[in-house]
N, C-alpha and C. Protein backbone atom coordinates (compact mmCIF):
# COMPACT_ATOMS: atom_id res chain seq x y z
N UNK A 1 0.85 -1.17 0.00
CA UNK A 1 0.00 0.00 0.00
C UNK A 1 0.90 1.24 0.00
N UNK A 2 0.46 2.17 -1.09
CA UNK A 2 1.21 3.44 -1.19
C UNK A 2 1.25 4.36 0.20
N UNK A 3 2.04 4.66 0.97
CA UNK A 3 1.40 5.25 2.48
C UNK A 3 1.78 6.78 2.18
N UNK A 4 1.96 7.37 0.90
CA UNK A 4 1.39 8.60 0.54
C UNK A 4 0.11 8.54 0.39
N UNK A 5 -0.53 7.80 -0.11
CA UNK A 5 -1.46 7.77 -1.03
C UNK A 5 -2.55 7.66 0.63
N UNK A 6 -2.13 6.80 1.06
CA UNK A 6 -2.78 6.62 2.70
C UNK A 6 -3.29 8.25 3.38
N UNK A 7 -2.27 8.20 3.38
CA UNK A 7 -2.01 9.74 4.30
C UNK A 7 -2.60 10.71 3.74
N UNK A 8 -2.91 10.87 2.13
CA UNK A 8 -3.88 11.72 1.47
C UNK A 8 -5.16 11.49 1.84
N UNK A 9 -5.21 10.67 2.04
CA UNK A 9 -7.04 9.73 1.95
C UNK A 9 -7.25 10.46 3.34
N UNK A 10 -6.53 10.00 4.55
CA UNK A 10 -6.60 10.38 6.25
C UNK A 10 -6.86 11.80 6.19
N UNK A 11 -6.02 12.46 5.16
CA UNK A 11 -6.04 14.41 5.22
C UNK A 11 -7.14 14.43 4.87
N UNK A 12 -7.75 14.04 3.99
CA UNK A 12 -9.15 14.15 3.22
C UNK A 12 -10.21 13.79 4.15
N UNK A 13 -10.36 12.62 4.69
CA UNK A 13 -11.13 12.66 5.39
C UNK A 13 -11.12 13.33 6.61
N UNK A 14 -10.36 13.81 7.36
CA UNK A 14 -10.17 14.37 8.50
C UNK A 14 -10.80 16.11 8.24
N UNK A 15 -10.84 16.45 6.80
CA UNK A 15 -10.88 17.91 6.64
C UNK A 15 -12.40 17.30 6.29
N UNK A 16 -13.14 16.82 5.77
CA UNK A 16 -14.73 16.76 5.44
C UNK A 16 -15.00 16.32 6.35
N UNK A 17 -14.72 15.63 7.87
CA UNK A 17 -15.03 16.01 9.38
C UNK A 17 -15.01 16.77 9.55
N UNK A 18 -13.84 17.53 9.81
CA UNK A 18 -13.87 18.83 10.06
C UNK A 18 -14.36 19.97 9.50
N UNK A 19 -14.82 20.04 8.23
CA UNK A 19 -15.59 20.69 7.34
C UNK A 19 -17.22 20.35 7.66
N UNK A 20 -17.56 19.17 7.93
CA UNK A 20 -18.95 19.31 8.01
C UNK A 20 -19.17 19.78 8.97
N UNK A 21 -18.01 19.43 10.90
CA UNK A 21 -18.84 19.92 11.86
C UNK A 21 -18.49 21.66 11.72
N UNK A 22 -18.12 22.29 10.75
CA UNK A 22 -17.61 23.47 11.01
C UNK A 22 -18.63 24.13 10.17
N UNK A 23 -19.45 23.86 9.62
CA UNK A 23 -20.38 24.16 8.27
C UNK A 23 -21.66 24.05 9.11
N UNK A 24 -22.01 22.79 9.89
CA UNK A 24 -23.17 22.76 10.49
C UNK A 24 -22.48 24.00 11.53
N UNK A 25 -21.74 24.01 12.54
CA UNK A 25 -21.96 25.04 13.62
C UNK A 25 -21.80 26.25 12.92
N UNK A 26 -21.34 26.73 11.55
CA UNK A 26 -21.60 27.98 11.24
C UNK A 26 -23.33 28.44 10.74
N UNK A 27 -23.77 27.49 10.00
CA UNK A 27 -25.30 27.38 9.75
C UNK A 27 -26.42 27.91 11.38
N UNK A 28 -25.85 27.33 12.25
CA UNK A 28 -26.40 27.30 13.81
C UNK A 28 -26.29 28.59 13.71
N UNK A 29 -25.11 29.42 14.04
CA UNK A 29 -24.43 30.49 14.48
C UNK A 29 -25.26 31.76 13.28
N UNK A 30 -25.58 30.95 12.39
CA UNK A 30 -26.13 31.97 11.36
C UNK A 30 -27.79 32.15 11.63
N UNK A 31 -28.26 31.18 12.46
CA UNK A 31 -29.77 31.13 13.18
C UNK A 31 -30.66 30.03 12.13
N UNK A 32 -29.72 29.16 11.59
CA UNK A 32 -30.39 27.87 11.22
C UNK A 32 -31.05 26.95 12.26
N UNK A 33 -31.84 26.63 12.02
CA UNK A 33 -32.37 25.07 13.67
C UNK A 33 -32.15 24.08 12.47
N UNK A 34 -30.78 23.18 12.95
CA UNK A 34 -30.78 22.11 12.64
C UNK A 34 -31.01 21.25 13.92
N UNK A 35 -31.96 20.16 13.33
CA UNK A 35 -32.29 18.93 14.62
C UNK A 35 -31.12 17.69 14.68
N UNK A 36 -31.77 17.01 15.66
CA UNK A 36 -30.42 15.70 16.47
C UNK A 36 -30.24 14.90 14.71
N UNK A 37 -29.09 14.42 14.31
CA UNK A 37 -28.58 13.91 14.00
C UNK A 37 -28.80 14.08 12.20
N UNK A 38 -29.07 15.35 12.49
CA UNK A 38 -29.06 15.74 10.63
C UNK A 38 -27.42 16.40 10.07
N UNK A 39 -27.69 15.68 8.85
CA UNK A 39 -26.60 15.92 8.06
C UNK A 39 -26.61 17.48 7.25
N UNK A 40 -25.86 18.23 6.73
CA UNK A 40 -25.93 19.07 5.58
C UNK A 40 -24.78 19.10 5.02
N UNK A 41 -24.18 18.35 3.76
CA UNK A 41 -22.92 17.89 3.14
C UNK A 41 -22.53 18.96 2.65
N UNK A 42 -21.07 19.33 2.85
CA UNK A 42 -20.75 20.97 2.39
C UNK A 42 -19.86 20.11 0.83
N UNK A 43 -20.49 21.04 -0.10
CA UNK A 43 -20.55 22.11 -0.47
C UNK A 43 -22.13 22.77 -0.53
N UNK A 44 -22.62 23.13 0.07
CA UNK A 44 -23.90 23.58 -0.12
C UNK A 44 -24.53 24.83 0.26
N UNK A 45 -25.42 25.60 -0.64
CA UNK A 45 -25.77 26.88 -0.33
C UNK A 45 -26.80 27.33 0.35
N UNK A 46 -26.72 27.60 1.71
CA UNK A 46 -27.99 28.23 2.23
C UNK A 46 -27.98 29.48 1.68
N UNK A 47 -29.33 30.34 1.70
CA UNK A 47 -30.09 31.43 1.69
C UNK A 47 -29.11 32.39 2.49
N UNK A 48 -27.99 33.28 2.51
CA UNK A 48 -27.12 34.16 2.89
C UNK A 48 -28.09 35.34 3.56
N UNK A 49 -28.87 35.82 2.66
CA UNK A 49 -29.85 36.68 3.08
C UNK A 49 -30.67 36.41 4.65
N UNK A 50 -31.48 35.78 4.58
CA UNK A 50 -32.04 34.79 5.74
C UNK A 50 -31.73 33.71 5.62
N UNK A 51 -31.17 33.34 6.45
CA UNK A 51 -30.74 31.41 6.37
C UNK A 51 -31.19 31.20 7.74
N UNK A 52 -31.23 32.00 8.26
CA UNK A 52 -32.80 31.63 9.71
C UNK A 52 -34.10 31.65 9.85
N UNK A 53 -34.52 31.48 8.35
CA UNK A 53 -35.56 31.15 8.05
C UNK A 53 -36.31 29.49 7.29
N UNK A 54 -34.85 28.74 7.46
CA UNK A 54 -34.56 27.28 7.19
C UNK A 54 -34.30 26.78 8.80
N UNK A 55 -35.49 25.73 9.01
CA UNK A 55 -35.74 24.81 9.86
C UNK A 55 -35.15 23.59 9.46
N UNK A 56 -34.57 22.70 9.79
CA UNK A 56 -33.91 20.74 9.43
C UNK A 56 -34.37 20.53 10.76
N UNK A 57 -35.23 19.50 10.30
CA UNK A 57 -35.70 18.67 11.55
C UNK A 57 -34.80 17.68 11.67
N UNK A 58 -35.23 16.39 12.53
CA UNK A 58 -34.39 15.14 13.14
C UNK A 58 -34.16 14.22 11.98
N UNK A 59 -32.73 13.64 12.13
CA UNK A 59 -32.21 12.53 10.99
C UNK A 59 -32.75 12.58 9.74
N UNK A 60 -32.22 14.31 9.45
CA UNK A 60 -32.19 14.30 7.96
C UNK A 60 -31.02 14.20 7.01
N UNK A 61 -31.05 14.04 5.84
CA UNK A 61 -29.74 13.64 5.45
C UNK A 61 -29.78 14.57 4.01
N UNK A 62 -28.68 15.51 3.71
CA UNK A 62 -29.13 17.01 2.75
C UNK A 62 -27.92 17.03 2.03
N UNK A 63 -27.68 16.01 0.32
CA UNK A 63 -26.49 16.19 -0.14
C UNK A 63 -26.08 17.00 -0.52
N UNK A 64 -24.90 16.95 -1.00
CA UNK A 64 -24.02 18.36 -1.56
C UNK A 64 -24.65 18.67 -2.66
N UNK A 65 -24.33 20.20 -2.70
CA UNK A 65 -24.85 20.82 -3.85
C UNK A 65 -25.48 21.16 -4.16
N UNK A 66 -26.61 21.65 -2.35
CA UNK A 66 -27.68 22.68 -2.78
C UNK A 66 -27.81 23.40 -2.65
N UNK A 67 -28.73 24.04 -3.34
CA UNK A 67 -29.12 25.81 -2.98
C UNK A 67 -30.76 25.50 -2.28
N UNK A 68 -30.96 25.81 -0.73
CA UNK A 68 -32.09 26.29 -0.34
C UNK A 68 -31.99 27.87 -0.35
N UNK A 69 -33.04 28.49 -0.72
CA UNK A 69 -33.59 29.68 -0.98
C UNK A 69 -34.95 30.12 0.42
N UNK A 70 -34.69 31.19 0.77
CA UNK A 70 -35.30 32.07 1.95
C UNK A 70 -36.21 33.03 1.24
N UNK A 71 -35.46 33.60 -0.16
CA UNK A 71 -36.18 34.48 -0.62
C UNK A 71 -35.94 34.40 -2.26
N UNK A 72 -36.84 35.08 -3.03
CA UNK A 72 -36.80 35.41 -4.60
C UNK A 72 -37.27 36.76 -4.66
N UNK A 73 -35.70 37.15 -5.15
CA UNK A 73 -35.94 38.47 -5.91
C UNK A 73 -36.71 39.10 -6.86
N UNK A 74 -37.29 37.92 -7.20
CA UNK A 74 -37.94 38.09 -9.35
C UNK A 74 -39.20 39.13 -9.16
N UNK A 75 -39.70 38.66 -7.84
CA UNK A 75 -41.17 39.21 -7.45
C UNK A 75 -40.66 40.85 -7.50
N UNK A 76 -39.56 41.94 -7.74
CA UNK A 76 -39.13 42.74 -7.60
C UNK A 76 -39.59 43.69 -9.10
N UNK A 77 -40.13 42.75 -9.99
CA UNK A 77 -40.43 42.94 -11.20
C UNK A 77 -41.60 43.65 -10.93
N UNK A 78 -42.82 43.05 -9.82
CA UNK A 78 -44.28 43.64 -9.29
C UNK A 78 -44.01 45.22 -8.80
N UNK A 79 -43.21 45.43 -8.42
CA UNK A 79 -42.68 46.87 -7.13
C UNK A 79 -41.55 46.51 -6.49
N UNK A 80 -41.60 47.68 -5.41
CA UNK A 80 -40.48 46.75 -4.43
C UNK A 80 -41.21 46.09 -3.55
N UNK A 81 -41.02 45.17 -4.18
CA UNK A 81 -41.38 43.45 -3.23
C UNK A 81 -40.31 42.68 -3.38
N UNK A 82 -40.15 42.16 -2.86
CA UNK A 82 -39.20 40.42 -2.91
C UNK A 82 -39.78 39.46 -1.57
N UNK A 83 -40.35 38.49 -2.51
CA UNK A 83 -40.72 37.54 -1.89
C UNK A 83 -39.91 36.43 -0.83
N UNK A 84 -40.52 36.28 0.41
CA UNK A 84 -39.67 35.60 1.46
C UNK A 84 -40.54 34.40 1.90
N UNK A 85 -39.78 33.68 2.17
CA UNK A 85 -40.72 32.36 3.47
C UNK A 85 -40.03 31.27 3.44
N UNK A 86 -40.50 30.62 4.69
CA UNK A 86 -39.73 29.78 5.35
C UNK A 86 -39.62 28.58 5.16
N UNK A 87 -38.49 28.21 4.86
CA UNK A 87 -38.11 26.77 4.39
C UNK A 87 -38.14 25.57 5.61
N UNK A 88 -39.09 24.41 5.96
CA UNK A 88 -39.00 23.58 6.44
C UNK A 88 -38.56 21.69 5.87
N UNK A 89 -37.81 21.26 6.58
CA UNK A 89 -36.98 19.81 5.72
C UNK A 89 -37.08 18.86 7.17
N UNK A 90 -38.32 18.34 7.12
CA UNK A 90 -38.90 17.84 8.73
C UNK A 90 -38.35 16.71 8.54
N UNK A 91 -38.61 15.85 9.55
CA UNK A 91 -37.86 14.40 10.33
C UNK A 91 -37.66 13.34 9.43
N UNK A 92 -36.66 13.11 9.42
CA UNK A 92 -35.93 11.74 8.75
C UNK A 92 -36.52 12.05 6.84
N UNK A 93 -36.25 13.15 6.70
CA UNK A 93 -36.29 13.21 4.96
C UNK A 93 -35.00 13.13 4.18
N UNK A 94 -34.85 12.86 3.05
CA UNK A 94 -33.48 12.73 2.49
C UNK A 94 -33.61 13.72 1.20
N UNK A 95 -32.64 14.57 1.03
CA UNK A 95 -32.65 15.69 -0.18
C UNK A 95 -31.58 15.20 -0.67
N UNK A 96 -31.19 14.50 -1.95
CA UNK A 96 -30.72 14.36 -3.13
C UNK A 96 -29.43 15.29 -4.05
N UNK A 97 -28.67 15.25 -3.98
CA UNK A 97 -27.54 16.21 -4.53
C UNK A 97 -27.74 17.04 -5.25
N UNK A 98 -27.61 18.27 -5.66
CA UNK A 98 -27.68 19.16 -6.57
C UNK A 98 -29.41 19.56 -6.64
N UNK A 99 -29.69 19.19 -5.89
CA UNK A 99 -31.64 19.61 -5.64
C UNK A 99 -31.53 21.64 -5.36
N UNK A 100 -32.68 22.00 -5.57
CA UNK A 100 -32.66 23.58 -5.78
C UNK A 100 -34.04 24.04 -4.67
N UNK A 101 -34.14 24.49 -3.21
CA UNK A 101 -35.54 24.50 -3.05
C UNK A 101 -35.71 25.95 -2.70
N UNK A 102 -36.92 26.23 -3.35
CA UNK A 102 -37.72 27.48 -3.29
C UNK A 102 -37.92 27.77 -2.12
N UNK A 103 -37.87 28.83 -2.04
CA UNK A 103 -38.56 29.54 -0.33
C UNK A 103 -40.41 29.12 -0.27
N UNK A 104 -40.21 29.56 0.82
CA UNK A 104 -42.15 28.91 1.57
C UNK A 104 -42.51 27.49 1.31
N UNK A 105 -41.15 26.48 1.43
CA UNK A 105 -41.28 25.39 0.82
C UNK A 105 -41.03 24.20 2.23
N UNK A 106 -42.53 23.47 2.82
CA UNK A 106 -41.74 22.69 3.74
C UNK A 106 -42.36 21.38 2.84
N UNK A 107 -41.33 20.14 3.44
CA UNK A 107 -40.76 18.99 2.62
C UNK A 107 -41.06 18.03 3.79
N UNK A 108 -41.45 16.84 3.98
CA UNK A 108 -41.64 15.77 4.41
C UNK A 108 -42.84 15.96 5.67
N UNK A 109 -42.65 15.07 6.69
CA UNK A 109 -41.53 14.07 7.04
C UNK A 109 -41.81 12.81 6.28
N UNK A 110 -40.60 11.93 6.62
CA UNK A 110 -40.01 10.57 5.72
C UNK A 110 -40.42 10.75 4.53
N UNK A 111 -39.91 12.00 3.75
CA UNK A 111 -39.86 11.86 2.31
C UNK A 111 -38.40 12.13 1.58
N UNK A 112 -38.53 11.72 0.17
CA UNK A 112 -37.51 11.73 -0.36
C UNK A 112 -37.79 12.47 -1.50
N UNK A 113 -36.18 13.38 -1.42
CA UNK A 113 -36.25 13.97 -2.76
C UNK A 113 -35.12 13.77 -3.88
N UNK A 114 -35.24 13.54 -5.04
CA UNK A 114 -34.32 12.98 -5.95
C UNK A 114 -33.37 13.53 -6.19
N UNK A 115 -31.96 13.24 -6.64
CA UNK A 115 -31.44 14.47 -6.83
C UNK A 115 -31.52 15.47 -7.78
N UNK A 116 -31.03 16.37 -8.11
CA UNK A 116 -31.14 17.45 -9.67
C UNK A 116 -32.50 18.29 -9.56
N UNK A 117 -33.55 17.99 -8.31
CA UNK A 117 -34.70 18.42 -8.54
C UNK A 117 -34.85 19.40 -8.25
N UNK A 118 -35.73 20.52 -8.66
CA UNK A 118 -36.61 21.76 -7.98
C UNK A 118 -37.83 21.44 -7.50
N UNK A 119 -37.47 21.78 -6.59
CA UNK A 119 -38.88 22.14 -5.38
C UNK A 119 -39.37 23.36 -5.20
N UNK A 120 -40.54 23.06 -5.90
CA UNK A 120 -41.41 24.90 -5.64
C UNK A 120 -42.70 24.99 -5.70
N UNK A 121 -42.73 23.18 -4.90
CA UNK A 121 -44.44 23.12 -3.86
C UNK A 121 -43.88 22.36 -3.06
N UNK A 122 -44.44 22.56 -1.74
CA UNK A 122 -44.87 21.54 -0.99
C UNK A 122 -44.42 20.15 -1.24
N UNK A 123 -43.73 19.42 -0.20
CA UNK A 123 -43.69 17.90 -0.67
C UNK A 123 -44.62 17.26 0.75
N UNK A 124 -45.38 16.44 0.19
CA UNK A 124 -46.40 15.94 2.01
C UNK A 124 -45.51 14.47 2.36
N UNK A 125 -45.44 14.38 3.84
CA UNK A 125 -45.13 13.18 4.02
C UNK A 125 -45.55 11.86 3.64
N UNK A 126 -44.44 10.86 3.59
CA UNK A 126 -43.96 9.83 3.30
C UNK A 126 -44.09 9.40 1.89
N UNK A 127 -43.50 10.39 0.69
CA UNK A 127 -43.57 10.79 -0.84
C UNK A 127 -42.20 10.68 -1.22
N UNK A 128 -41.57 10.33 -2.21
CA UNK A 128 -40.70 10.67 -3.16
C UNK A 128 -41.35 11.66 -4.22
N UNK A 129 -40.35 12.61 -4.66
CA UNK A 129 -40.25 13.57 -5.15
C UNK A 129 -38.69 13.74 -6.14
N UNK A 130 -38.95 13.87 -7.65
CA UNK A 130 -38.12 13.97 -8.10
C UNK A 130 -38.22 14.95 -9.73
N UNK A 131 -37.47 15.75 -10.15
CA UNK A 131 -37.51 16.57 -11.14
C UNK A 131 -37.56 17.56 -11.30
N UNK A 132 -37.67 18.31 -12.52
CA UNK A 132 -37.68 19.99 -12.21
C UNK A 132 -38.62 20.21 -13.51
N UNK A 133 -39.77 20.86 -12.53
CA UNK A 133 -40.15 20.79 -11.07
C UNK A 133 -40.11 19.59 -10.44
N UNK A 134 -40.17 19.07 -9.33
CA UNK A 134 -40.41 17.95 -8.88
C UNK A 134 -41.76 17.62 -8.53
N UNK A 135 -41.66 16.43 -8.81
CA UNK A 135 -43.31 15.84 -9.15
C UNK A 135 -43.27 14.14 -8.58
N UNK A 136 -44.55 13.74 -8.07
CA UNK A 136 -44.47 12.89 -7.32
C UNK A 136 -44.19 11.49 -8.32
N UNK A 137 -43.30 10.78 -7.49
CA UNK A 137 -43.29 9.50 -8.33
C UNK A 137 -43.39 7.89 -7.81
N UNK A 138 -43.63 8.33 -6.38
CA UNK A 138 -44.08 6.92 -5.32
C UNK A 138 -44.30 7.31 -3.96
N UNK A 139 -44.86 6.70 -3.22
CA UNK A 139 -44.71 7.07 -1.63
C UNK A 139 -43.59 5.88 -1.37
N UNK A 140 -42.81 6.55 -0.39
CA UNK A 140 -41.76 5.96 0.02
C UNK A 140 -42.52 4.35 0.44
N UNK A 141 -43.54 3.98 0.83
CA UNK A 141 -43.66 2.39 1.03
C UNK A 141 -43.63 1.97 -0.10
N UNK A 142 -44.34 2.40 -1.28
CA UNK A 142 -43.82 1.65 -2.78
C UNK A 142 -42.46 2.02 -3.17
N UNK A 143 -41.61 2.83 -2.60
CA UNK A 143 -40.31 2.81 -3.03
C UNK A 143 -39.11 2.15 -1.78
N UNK A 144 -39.76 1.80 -0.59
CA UNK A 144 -39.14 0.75 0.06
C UNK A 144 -39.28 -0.97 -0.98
N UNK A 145 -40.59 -0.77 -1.39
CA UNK A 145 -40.70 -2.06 -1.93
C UNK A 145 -40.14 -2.61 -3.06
N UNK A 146 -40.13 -1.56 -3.64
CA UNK A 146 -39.39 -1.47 -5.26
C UNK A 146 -37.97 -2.25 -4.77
N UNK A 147 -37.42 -1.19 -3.64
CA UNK A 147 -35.90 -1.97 -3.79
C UNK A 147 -35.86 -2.93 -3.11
N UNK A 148 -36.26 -3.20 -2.49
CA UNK A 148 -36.52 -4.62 -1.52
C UNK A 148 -36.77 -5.83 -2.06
N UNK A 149 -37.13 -5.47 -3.24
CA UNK A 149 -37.90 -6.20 -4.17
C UNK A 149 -36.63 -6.34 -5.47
N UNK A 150 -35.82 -5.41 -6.15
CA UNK A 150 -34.56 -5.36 -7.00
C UNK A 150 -33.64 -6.24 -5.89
N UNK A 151 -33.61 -6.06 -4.87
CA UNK A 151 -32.56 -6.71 -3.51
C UNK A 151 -32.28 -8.04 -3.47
N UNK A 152 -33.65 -8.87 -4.34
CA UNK A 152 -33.77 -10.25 -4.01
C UNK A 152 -33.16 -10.90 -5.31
N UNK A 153 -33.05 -9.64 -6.45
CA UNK A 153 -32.40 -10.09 -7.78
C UNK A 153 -30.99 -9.67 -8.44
N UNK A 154 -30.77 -8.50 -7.49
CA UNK A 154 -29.87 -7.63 -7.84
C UNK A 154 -28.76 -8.32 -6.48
N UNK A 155 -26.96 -8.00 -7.12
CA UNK A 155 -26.04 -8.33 -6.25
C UNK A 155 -26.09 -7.41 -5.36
N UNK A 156 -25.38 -8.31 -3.52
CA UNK A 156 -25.62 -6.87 -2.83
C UNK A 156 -23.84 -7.54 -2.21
N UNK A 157 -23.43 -6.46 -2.43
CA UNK A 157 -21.97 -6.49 -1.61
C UNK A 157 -22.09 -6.16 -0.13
N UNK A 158 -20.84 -6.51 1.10
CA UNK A 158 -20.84 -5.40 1.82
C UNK A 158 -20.03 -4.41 1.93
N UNK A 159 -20.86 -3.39 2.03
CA UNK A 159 -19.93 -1.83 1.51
C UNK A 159 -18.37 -1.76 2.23
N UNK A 160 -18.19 -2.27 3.26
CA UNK A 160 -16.77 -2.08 4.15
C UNK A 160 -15.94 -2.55 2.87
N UNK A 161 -15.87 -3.58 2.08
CA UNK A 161 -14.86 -4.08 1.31
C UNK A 161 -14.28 -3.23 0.25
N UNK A 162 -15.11 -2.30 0.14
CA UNK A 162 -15.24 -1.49 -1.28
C UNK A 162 -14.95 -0.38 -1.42
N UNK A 163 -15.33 0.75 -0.36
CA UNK A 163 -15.17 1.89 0.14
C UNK A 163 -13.86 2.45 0.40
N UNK A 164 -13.00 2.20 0.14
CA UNK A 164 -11.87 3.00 0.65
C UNK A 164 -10.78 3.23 -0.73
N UNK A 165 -10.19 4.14 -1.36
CA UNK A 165 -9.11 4.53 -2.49
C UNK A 165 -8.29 3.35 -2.28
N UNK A 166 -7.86 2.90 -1.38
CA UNK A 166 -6.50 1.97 -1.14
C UNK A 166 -6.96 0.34 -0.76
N UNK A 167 -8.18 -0.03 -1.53
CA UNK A 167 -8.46 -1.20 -1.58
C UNK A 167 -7.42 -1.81 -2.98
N UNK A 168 -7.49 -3.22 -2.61
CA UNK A 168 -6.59 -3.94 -3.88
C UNK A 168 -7.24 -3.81 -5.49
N UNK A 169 -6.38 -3.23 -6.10
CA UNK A 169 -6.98 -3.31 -7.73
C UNK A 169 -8.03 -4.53 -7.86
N UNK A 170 -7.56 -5.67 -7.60
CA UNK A 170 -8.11 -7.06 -7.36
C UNK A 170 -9.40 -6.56 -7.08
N UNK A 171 -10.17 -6.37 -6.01
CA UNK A 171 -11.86 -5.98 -5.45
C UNK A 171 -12.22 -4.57 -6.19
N UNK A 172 -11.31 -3.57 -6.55
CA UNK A 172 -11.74 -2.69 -7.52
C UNK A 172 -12.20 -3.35 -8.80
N UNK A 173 -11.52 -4.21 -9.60
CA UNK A 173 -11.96 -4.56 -10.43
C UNK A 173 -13.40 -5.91 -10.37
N UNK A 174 -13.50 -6.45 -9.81
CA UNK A 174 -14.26 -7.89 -8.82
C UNK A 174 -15.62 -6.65 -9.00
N UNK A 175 -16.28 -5.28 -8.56
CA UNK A 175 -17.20 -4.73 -8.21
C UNK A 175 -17.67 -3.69 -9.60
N UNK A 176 -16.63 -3.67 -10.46
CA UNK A 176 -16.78 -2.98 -12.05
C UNK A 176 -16.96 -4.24 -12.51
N UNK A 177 -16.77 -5.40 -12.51
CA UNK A 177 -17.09 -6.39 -13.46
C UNK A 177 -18.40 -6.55 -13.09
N UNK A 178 -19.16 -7.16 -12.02
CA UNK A 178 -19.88 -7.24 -11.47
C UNK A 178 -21.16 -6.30 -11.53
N UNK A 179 -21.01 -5.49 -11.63
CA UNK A 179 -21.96 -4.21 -12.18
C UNK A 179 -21.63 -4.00 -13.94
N UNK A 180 -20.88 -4.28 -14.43
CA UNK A 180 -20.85 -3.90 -15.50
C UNK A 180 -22.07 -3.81 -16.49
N UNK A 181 -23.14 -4.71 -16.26
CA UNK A 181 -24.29 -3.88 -17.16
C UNK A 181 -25.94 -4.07 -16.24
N UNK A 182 -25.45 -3.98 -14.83
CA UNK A 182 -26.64 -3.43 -14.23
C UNK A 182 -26.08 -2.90 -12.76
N UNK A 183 -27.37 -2.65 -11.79
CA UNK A 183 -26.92 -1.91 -10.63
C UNK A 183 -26.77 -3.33 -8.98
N UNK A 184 -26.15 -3.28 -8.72
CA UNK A 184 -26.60 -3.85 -7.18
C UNK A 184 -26.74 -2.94 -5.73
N UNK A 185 -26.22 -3.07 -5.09
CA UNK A 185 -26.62 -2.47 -3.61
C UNK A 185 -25.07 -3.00 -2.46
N UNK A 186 -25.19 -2.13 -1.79
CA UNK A 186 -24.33 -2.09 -0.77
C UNK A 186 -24.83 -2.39 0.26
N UNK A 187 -24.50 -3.06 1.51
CA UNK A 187 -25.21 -3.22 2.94
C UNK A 187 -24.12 -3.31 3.71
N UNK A 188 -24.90 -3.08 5.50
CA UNK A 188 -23.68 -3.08 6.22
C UNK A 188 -23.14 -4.60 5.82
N UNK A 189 -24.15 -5.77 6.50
CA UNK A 189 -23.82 -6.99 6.34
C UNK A 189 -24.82 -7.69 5.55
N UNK A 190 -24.42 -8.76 4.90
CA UNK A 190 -25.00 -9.63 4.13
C UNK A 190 -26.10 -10.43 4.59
N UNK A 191 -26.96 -10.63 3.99
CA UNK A 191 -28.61 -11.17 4.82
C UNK A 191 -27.23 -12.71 4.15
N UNK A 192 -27.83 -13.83 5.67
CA UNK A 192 -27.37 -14.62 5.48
C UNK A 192 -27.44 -15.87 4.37
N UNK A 193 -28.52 -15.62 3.72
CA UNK A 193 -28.98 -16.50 2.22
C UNK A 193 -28.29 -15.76 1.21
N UNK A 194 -27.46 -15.05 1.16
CA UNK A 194 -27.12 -14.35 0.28
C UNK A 194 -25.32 -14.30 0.17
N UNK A 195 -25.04 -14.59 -0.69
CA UNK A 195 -23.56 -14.64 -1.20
C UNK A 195 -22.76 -13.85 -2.16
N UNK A 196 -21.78 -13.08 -2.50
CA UNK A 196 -21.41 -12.09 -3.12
C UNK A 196 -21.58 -12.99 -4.37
């Protein structure tokens, strides 16, 4: 094992620790309410203007690469107006990478939103939500089932083997062959009827 190559990986991860808890306590400090055990993956853009007007409820999980919005300027076209309101992302919802959400926009709970999407209604709980605009495309129990259901046909590795830059070419290549013309799944551990 290259132990440059090590020691890059350790810097890297040690700074996106340190980057996320420094991103969430600046969000706080900025008058965000984030709840117990929610994520917000930096690189991502809160509302600069008001960003204390974004609520994250409990065990949410908010990938990189979004822009939530507090306010829209456009309404500035009517008079001087610019439109404001408050962004809510309630308990255990998951927002999708590169997603875009409109102000006066609350989202779940236990819903999901896809990534790439705009949000600029309302999402009601326990919904997937995906597109731009985003538009409904299952309630999360038909999209628990869906994969639960791909799970019993599709390969499922466990993710520890796979996950790290400085695994052996050998299992890098073993998980590109293996996927090479469909998808499987990662888990902590392997349901015991089941074999890589």
């Amino acid at each position: 094992m290259n132990p440059v190559l090590k020691i890059k990986h350790i810097y890297y991860r040690l700074r996106l620790i340190l980057n996320h808890g420094y991103y969430t306590q600046y969000l706080k400090k900025q008058g965000v309410k984030i709840g117990k055990n929610s994520v917000i993956i930096y690189p991502s853009y809160i509302d600069g203007r008001l960003p204390y007007l974004l609520e994250v409820g409990d065990n949410v999980v908010m990938s990189q690469n979004l822009t939530i919005l507090t306010h829209d300027a456009t309404s500035a076209f009517a008079g001087d107006l610019i439109k404001i309101g408050r962004v809510r992302i309630l308990d255990h919802s998951f927002i999708g990478a590169n997603t875009t959400i409109l102000c006066n926009i609350s989202i779940g709970p236990n819903s999901i939103v896809g990534a790439g999407s705009v949000v600029s209604k309302d999402i009601p709980p326990d919904t997937v939500y995906s597109g731009n605009p985003a538009r409904f495309i299952c309630t999360v129990e038909q999209f628990i089932a869906k994969h639960k259901q791909a799970s019993e046909e599709k390969k499922i590795f466990e993710g520890k083997h796979f996950r790290h830059p400085y695994i052996p070419d050998s299992s890098k290549q073993f998980l590109k062959d293996s996927l090479s013309d469909t998808f499987g799944y990662f888990c902590a551990k392997l349901p015991e009827n089941r074999k890589i």
